[in-house]
Protein backbone atom coordinates (compact mmCIF):
# COMPACT_ATOMS: atom_id res chain seq x y z
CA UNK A 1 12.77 -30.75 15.40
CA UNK A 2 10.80 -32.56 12.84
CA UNK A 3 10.72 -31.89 9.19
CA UNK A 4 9.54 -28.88 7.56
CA UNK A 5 6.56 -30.49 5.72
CA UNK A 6 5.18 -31.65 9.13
CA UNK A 7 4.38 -28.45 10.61
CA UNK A 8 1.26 -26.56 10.41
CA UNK A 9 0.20 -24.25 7.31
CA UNK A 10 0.43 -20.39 8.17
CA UNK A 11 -2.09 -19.34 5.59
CA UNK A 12 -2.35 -15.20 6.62
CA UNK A 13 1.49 -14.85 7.58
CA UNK A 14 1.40 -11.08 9.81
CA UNK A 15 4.41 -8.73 9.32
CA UNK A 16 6.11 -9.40 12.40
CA UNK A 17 6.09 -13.05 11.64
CA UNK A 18 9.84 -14.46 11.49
CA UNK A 19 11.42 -16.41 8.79
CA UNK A 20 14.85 -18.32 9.09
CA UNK A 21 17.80 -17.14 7.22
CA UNK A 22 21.12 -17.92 6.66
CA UNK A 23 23.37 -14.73 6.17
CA UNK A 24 26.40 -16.16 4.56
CA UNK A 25 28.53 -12.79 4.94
CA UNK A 26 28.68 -13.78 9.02
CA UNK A 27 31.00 -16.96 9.30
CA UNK A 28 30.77 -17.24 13.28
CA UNK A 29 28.30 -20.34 13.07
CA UNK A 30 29.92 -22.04 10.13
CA UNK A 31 32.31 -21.11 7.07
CA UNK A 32 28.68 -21.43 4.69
CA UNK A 33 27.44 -18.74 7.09
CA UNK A 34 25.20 -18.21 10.52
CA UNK A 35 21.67 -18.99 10.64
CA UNK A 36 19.02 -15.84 11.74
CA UNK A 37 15.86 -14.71 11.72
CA UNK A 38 13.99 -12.37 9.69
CA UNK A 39 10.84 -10.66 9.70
CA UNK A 40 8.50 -11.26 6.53
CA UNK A 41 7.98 -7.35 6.67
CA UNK A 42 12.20 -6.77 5.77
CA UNK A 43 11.67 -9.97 3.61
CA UNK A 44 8.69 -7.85 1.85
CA UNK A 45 10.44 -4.57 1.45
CA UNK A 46 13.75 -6.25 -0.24
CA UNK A 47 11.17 -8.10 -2.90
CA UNK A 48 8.62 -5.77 -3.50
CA UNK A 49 10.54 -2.06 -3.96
CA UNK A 50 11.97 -2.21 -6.83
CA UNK A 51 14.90 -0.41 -6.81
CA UNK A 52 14.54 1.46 -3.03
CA UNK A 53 17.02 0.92 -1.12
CA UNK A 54 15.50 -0.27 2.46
CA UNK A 55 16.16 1.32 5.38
CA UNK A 56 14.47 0.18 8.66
CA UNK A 57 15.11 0.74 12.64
CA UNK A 58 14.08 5.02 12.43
CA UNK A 59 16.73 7.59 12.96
CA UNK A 60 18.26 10.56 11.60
CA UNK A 61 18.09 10.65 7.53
CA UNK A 62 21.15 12.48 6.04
CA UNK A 63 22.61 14.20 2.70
CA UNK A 64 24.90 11.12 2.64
CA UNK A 65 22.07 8.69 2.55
CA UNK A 66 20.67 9.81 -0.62
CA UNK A 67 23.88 10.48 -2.23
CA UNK A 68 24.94 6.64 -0.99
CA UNK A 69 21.78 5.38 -2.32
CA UNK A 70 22.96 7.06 -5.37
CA UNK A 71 26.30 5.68 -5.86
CA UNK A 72 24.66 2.04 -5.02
CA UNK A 73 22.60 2.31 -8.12
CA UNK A 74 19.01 2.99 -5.87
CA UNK A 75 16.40 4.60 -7.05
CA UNK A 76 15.20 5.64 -4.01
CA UNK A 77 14.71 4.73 -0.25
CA UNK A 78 11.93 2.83 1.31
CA UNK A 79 11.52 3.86 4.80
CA UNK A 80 9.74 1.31 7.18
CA UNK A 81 6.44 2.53 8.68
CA UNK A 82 7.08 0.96 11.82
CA UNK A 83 9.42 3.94 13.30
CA UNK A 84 9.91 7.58 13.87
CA UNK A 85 12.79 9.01 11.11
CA UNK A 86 13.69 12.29 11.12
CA UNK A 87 14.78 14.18 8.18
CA UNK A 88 15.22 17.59 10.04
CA UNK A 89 16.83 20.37 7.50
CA UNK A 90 17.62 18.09 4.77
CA UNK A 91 18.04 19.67 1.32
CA UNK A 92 17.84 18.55 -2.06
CA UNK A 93 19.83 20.26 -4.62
CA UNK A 94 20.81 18.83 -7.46
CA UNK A 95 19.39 15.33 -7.37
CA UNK A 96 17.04 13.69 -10.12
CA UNK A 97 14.79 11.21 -10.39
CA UNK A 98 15.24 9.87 -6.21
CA UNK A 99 12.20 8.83 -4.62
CA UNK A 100 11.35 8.70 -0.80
CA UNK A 101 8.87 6.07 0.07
CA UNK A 102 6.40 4.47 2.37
CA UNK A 103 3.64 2.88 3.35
CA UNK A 104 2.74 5.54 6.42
CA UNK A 105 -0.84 6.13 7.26
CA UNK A 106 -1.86 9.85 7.55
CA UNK A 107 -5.47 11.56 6.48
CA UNK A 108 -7.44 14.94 6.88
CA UNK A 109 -10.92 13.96 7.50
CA UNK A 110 -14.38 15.65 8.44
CA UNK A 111 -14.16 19.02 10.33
CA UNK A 112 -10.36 19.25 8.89
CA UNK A 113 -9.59 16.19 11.39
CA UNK A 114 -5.60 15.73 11.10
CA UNK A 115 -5.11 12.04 12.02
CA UNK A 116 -1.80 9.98 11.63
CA UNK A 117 0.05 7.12 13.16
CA UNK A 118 2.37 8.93 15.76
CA UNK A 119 4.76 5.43 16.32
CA UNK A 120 5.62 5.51 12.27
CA UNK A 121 5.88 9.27 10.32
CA UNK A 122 9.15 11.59 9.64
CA UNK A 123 9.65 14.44 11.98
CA UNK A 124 11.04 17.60 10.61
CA UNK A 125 11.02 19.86 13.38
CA UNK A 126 13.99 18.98 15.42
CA UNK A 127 16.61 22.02 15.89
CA UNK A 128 13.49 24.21 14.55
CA UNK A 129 15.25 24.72 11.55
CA UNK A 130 12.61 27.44 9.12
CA UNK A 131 12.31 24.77 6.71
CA UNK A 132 12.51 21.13 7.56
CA UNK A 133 13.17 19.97 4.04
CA UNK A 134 14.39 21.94 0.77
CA UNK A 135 14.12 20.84 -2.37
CA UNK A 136 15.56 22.95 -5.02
CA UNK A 137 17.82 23.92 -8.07
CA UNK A 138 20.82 26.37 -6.81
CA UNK A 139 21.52 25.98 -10.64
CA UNK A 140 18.93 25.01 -12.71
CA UNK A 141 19.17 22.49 -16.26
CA UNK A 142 22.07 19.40 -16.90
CA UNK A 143 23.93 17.80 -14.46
CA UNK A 144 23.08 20.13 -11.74
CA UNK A 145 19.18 20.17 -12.24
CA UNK A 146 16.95 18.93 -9.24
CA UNK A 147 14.05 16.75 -10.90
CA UNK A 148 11.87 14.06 -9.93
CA UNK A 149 12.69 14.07 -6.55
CA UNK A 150 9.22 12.78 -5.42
CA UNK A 151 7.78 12.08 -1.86
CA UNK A 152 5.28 9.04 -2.11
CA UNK A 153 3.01 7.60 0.81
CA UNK A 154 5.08 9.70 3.49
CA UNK A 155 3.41 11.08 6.28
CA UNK A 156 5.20 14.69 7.70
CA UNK A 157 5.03 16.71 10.98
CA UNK A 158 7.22 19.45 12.19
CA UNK A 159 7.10 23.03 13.65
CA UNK A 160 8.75 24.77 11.26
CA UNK A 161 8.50 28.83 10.84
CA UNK A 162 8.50 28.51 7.02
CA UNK A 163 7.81 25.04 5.32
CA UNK A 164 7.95 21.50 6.81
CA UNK A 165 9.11 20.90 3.18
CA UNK A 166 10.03 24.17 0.87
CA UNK A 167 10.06 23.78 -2.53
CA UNK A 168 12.29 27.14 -3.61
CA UNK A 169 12.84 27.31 -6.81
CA UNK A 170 14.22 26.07 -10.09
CA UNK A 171 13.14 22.51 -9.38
CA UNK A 172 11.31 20.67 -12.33
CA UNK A 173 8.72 17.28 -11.63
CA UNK A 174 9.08 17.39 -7.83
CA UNK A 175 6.21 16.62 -5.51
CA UNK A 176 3.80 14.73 -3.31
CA UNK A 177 2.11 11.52 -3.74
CA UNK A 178 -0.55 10.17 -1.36
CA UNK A 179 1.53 11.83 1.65
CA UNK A 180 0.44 13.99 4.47
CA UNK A 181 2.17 17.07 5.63
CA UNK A 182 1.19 18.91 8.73
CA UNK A 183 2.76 21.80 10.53
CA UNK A 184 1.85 22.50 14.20
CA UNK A 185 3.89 26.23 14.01
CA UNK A 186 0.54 29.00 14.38
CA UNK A 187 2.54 31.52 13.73
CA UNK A 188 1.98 33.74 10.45
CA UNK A 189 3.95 32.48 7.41
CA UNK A 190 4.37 28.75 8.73
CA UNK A 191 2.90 26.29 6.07
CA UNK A 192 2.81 22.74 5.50
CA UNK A 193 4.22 23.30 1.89
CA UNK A 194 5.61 26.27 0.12
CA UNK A 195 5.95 26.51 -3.28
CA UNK A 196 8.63 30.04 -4.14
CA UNK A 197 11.61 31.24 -5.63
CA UNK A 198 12.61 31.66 -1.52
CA UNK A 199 15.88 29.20 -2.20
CA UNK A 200 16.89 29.93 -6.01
CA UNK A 201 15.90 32.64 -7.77
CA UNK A 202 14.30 30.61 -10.27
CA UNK A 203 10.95 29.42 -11.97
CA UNK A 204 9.35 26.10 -11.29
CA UNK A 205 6.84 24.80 -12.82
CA UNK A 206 5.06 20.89 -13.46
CA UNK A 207 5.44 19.85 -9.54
CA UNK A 208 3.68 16.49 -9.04
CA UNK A 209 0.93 17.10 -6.04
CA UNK A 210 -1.07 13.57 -6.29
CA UNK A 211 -3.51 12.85 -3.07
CA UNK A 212 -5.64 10.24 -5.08
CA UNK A 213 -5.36 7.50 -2.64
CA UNK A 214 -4.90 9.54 0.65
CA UNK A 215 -3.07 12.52 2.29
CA UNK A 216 -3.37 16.16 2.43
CA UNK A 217 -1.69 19.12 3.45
CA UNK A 218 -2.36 20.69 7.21
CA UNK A 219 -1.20 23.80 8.98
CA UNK A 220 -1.98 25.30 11.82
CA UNK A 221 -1.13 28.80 9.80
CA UNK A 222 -1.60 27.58 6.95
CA UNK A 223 -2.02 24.43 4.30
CA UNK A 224 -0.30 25.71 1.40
CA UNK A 225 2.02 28.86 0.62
CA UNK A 226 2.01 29.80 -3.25
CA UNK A 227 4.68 32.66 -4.10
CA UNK A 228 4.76 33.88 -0.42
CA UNK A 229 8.23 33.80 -0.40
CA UNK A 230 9.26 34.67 -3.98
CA UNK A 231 12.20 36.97 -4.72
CA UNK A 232 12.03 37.95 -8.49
CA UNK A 233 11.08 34.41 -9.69
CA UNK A 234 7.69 32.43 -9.88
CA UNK A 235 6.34 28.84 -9.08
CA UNK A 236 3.77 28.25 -12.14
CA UNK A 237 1.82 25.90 -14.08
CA UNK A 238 0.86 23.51 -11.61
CA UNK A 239 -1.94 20.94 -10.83
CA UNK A 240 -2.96 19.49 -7.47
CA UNK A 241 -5.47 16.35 -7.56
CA UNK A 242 -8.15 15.55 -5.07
CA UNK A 243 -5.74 17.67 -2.47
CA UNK A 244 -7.79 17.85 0.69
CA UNK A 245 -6.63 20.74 3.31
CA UNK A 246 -6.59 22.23 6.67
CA UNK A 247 -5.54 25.44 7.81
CA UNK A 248 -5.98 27.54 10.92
CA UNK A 249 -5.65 31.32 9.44
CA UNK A 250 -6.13 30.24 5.74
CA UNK A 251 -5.34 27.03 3.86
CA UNK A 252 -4.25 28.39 0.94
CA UNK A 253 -2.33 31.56 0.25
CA UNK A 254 -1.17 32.63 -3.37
CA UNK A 255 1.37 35.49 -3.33
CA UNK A 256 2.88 35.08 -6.94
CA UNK A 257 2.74 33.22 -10.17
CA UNK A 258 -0.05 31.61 -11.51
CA UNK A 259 -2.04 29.25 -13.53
CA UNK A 260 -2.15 26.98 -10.88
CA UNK A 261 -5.30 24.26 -11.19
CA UNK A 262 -6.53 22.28 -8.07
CA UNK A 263 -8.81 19.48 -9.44
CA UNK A 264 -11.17 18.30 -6.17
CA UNK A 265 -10.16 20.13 -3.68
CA UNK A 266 -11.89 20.12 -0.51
CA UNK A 267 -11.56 22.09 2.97
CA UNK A 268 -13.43 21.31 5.86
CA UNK A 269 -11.42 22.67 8.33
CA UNK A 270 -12.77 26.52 8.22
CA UNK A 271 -10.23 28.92 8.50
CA UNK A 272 -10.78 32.04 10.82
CA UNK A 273 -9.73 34.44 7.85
CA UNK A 274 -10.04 32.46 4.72
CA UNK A 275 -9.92 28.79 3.19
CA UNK A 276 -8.58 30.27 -0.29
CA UNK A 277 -6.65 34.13 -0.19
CA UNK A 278 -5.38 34.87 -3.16
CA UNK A 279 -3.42 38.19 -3.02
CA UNK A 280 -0.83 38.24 -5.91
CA UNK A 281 -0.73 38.03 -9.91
CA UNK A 282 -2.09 35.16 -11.86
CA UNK A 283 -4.71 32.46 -11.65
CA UNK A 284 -5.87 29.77 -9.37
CA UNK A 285 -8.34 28.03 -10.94
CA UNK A 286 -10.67 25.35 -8.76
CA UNK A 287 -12.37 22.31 -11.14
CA UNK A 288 -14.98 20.57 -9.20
CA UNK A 289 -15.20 20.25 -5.30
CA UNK A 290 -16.90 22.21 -3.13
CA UNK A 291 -15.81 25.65 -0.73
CA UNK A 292 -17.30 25.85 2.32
CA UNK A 293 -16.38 28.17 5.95
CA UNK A 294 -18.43 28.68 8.78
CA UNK A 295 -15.77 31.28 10.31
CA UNK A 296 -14.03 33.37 8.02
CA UNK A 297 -14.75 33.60 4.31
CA UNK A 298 -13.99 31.10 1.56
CA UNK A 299 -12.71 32.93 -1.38
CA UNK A 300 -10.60 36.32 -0.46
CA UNK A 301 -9.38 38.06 -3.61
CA UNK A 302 -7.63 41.26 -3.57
CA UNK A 303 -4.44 41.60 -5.76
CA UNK A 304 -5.12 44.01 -8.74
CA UNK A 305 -3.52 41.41 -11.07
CA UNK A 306 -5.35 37.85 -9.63
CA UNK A 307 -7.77 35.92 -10.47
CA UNK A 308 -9.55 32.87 -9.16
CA UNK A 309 -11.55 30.78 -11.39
CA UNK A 310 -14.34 28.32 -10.25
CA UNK A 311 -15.16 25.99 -12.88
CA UNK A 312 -18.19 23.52 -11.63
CA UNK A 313 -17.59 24.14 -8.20
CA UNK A 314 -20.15 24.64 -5.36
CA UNK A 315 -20.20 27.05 -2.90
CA UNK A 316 -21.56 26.62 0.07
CA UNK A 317 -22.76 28.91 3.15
CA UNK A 318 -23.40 27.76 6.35
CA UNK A 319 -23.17 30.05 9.73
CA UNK A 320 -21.27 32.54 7.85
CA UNK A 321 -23.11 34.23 5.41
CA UNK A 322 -20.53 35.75 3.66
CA UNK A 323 -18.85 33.26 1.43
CA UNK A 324 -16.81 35.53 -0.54
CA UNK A 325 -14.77 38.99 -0.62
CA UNK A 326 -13.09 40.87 -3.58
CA UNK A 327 -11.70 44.10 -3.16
CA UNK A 328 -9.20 43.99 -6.06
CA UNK A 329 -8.85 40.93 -8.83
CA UNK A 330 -11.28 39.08 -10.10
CA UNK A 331 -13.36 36.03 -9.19
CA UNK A 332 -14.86 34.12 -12.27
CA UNK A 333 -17.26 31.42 -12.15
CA UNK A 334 -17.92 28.84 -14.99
CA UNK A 335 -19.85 25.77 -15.86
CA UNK A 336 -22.87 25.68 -13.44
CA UNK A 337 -21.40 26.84 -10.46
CA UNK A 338 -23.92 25.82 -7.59
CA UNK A 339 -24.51 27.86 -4.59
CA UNK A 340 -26.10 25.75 -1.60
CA UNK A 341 -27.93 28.62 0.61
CA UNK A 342 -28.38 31.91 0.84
CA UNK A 343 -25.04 33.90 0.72
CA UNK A 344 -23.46 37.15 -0.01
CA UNK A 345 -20.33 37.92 -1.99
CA UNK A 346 -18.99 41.41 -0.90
CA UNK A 347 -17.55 43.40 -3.53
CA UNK A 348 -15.41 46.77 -2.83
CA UNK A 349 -13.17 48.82 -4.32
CA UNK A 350 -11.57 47.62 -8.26
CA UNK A 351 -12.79 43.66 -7.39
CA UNK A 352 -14.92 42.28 -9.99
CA UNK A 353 -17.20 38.94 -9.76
CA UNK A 354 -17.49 37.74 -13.22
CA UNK A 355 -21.10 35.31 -13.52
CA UNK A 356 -21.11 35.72 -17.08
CA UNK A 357 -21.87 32.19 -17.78
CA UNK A 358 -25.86 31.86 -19.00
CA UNK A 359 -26.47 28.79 -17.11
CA UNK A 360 -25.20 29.83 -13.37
CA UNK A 361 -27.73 29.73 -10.77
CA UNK A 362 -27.29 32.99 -8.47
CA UNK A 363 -30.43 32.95 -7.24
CA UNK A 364 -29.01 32.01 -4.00
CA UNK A 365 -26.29 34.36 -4.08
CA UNK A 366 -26.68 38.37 -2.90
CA UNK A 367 -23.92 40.54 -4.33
CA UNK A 368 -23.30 43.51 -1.78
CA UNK A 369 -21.37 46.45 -2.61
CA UNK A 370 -20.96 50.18 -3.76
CA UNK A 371 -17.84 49.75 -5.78
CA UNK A 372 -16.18 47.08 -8.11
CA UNK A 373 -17.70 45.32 -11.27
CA UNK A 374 -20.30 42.82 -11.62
CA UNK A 375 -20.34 40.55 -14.66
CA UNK A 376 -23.69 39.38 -15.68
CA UNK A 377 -25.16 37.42 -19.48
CA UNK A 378 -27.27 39.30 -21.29
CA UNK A 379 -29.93 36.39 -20.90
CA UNK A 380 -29.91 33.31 -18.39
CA UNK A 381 -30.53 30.35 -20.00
CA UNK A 382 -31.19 26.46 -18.72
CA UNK A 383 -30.62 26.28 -14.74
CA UNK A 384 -28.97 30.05 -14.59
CA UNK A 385 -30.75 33.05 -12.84
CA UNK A 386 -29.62 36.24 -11.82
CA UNK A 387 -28.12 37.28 -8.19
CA UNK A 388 -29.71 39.00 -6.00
CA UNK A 389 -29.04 42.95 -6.82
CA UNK A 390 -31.12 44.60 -4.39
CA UNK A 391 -27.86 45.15 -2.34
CA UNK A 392 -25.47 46.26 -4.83
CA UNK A 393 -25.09 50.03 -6.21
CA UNK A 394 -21.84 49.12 -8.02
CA UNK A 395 -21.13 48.87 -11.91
CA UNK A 396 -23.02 45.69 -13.65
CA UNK A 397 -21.87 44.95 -17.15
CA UNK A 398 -23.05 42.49 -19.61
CA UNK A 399 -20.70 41.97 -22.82
């Protein structure tokens, strides 16, 4: 063996490339320890986390690994992408400021394409428990409160009847970053993510739902489950950044609370009944983006007490003509709402479609109806004209 300085220069070292070590807590070799090897990849993860505790090799993840973690002073774990982990019915309750991390590839992409790396992701699914992961407060505030807990560049896939991860309740700054989280259960009520009071019969509200740099939520029910397991309690005040989804029956369903604001959000994977159903109390408002469905409907709104707000958002029609439906509630549009194509919005019963704004352009849009509420300006102004009213016998107001 010659010396070290005579070797060749590695200049673009790969993961898998292996370092010597000596691991001084192994004596067999020597009493100043036994030489090994390494991969740079483990040599990475101790240097660049920050506090995670690494974990590598796949397997089961447990209660007593985060509590461990804990005691040791970790701020987290950092699971390596390489492997399958599964983190089947694992609940957090009562833990703060813990962070699960990654560096696991997963995306929605055109046509509500669900792609992922099927060699490195966490399986929930296994047992079929409902929900493959809880996270919330049995007891809410102090020592006992559940905060923080944050998922970060995870990817997710179960069959799970509920939630592949449930957030139930009470739990304060919890959430998704840059993760993917896809459940393969069709049947009705099975989400990717719930958001309730299911698991404590408490308010949440300021979840962390990041997808900046990648992820999404996928189900083959449905994306995301707002309230649709609440028992006297509410999951409010929440905002969801450049979330991308993909649902089979719907990809978003709102059941209870409200004033939840989804900034980007974009669906391409049309739903048979509806990409955004919003049947209980309270608001969802939509900032930017774009809805679009060729099979069932974009925007369903029929709870009395709902409403669904689309600030600068576009709407667009395709095969189906009808984009939109409101038979109760209230859909509102602000700020230049564009509608690409002709489309109809059918209104029924106490719904009410609220184009108040002077500058929206309904030219494109055909409100059809005998009952309900249309909300028009006095006077366009700028881009805005009027929808098309030849189809609508229903009440038009104009404050």
């Amino acid at each position: 063996m010659g010396e070290i300085t005579s070797y060749s220069v590695l200049g673009s070292p790969a993961d898998d490339d292996v370092l010597v070590i000596v691991d001084v807590s192994d004596t067999s070799m020597s009493p100043a320890g036994t030489t090994k090897q390494i991969d740079l990849l483990t040599v990475r993860g101790y240097t660049e986390l920050q506090g995670l505790q690494f974990m590598t090799g796949g397997g089961t993840v447990i209660s007593t690994d985060i509590s461990g973690a804990v005691s040791a002073g970790y701020t987290g774990l950092y699971l390596d992408p390489r492997y399958v982990w599964d983190m089947s019915g694992l609940t957090f309750n009562g833990i703060q400021n813990f962070t699960i991390e990654s560096r696991m590839n997963g995306s929605i992409g055109w046509t509500g394409n669900i792609a992922y790396n099927a060699s490195g992701y966490i399986k929930t699914g296994t047992g079929s428990p409902a929900d493959g992961i809880k996270v919330y407060a049995a007891t809410p505030g102090g020592s006992t409160a559940t905060q923080g807990v944050i998922f970060r560049r995870c990817v997710f896939v179960g069959s799970n009847s509920r939630a592949v991860i449930h957030y139930g309740g009470g739990q304060r700054q919890c959430g998704l970053v840059d993760s993917l989280v896809y459940n393969t259960d069709a049947s009705s009520g099975a989400y990717a993510v719930c958001l309730d009071s299911a698991l404590s019969d408490n308010n949440s509200e300021s979840g962390i739902f990041s997808f900046t740099g990648g992820g999404g939520l996928a189900g083959a029910y449905g994306a995301l489950g707002i309230g649709v397991y609440d028992q006297t309690q509410h999951a409010n005040d929440t905002q969801f950044h450049d979330l991308n989804t993909a649902g089979g029956t719907y990809a978003i369903v709102k059941d209870g609370g409200g004033g939840h604001t989804f900034l980007s959000h974009y669906d391409r994977s049309n739903p048979s009944a509806a990409t955004i159903w919003n049947h209980g109390g309270g608001r969802l408002i939509f900032v930017g983006g774009e809805d679009e469905n060729s099979t069932g409907v974009s925007h369903l709104v029929d709870g009395s007490a709902c409403q669904t707000i689309l600030i600068g958002r576009t709407v667009t029609a395709t095969s189906n003509n009808t984009t939109c439906e409101v038979s109760a509630g209230s859909l509102i549009f602000r700020d230049f709402a564009g509608f690409n194509a002709a489309q109809t919005f059918a209104v029924s019963g106490t719904g009410a479609v609220d184009m108040w704004d002077p500058s929206i352009a309904g030219a494109n849009v055909t409100i059809s109806g005998t009952a309900g509420t249309l909300v028009l300006p006095s006077q366009f102004a700028g881009h805005g004209s009027s929808p098309v009213l030849t189809s609508w016998s229903g009440t038009i107001t104009r404050p």
